[in-house]
Each structure stands twice: as C-alpha cells, then as structure tokens.
C-alpha atoms as a PDB file:
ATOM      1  CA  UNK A   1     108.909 103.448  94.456  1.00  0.00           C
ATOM      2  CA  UNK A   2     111.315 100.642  94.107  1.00  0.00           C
ATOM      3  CA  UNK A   3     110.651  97.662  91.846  1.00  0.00           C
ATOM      4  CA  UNK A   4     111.710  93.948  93.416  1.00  0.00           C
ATOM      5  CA  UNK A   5     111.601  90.761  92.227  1.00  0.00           C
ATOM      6  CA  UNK A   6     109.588  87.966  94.113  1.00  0.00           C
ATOM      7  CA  UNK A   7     109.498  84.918  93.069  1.00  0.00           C
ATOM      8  CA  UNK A   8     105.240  83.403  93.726  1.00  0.00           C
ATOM      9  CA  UNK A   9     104.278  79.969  94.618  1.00  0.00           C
ATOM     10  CA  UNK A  10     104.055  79.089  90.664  1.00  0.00           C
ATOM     11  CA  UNK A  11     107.625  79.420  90.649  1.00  0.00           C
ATOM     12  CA  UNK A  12     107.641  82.370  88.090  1.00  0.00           C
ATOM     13  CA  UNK A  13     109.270  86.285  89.051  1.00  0.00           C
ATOM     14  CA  UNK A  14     106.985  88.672  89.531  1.00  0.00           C
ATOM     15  CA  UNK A  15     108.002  92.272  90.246  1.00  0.00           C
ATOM     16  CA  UNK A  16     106.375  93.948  93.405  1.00  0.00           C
ATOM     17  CA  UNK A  17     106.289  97.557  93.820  1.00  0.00           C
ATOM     18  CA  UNK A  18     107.914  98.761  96.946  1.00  0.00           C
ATOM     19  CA  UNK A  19     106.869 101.957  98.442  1.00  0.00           C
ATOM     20  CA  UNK A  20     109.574 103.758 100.668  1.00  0.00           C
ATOM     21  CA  UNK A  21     109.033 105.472 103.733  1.00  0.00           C
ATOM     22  CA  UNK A  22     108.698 109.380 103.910  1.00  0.00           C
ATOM     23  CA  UNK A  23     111.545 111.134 106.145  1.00  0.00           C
ATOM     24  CA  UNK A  24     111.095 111.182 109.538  1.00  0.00           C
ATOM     25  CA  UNK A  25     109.080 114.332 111.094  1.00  0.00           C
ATOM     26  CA  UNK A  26     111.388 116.600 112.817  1.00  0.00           C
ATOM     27  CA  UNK A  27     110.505 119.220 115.327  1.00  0.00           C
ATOM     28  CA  UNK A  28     110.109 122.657 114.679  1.00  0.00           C
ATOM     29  CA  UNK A  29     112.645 123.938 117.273  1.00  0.00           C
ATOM     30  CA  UNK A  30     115.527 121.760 118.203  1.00  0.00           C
ATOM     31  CA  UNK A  31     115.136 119.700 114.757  1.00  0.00           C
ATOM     32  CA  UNK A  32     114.828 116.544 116.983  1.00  0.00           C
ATOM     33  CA  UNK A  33     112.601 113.524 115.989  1.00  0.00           C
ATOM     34  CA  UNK A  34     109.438 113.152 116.462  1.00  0.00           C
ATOM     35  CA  UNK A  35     107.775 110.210 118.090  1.00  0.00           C
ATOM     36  CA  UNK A  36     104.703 108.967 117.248  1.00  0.00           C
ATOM     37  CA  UNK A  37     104.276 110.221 114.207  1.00  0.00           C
ATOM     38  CA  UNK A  38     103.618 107.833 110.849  1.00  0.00           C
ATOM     39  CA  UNK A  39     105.980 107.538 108.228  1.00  0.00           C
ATOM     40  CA  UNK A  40     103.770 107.085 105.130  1.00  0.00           C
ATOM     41  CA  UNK A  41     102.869 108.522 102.015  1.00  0.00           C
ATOM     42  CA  UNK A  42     100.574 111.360 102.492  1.00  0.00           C
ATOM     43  CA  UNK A  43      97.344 110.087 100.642  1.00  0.00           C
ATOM     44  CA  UNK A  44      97.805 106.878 103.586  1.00  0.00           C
ATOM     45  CA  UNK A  45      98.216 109.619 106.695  1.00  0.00           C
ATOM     46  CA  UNK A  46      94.828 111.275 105.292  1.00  0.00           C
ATOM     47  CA  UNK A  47      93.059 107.897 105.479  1.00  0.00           C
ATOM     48  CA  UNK A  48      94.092 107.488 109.249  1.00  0.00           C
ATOM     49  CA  UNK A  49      92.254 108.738 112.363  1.00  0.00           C
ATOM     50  CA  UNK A  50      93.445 111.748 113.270  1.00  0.00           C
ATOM     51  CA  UNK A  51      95.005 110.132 116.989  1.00  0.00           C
ATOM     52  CA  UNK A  52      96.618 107.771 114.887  1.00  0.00           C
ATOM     53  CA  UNK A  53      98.319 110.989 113.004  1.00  0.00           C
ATOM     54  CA  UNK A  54      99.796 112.238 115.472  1.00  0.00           C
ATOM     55  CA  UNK A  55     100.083 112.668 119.435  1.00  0.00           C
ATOM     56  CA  UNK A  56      97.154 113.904 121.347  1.00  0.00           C
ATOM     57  CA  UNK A  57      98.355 116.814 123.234  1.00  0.00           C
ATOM     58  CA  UNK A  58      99.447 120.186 122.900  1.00  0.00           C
ATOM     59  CA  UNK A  59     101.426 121.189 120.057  1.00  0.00           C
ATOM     60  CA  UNK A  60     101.832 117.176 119.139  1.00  0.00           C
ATOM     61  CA  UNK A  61     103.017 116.308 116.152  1.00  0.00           C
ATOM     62  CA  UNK A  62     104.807 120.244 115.917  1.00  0.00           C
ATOM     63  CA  UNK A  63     107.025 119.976 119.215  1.00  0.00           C
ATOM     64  CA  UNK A  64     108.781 117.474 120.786  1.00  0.00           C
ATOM     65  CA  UNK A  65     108.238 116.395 124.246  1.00  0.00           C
ATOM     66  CA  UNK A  66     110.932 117.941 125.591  1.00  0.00           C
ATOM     67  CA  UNK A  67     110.497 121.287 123.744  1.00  0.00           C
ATOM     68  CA  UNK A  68     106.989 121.585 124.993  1.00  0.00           C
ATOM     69  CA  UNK A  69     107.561 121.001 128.438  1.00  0.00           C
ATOM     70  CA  UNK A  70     110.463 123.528 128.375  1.00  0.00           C
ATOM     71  CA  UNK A  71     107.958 125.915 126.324  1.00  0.00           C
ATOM     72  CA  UNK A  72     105.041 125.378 129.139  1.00  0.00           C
ATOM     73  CA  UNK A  73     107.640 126.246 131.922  1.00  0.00           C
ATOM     74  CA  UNK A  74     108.530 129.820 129.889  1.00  0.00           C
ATOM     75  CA  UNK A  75     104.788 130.550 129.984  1.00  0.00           C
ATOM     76  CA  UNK A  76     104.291 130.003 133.864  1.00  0.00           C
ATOM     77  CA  UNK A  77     108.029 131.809 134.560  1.00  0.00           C
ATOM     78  CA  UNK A  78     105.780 134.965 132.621  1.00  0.00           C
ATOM     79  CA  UNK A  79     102.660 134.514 133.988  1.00  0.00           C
ATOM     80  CA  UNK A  80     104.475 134.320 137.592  1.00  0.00           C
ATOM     81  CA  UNK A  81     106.830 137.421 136.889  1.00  0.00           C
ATOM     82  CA  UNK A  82     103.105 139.484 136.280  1.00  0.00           C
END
C-alpha cells in the first residue's frame, strides 16, 4: 500500500492509503490476459458475486477466449475421428 498526501477542505495534509492493483490474471496456456477478470485484493474478489469474478462460461476465468475455442475444436476433431 502506498501512502499519499491529500490535502482536505480544512486546508491541512492528510495522508491517504493507496491500495495497488493485483497483477493481471494470465491464462493458463498461452500466458495471454485475461479479460474480465477483477484486479483487486483478494479479501475484495471474495466479497463479489461470483459473475462479477469472473466470466460465465466454460473454463472462464482459467482460459482465454481464444484458447477455449481452439480447445472445443480439438474435442469435436476427437469425437469426429471415433
């Protein structure tokens, strides 16, 4: 947490505690960025609604877009080659 000064309406400093951002959630298989996903401290991500955690489909918030469609074509290339 980083410490700033502010100065209030009275005219007087007062130091604010600023609380940084967590890093940005990566994916687990190209190491890409994940969208939708919150960037704050972990006792504030509890408090949420799980939507608001994270995308609502299929391997959301663990995959990116991109990785799970190319992961959902693999599956029906298999299930075809059967």
């Amino acid at each position: 947490m980083k410490k700033v000064k502010r100065r209030v309406t009275s005219g007087k400093v007062r130091i604010h505690v600023k609380r940084e951002k967590t890093a940005l959630h990566r994916c687990a298989n190209c190491k890409g960025i994940l969208h939708g996903m919150k960037r704050l401290m972990q006792s504030r991500v509890r408090k949420l609604a799980k939507s608001d955690r994270r995308p609502d489909r299929p391997y959301g918030g663990y995959l990116c877009s991109n990785c799970t469609r190319e992961l959902f074509r693999e599956r029906a290339r298999v299930s075809n080659d059967i």
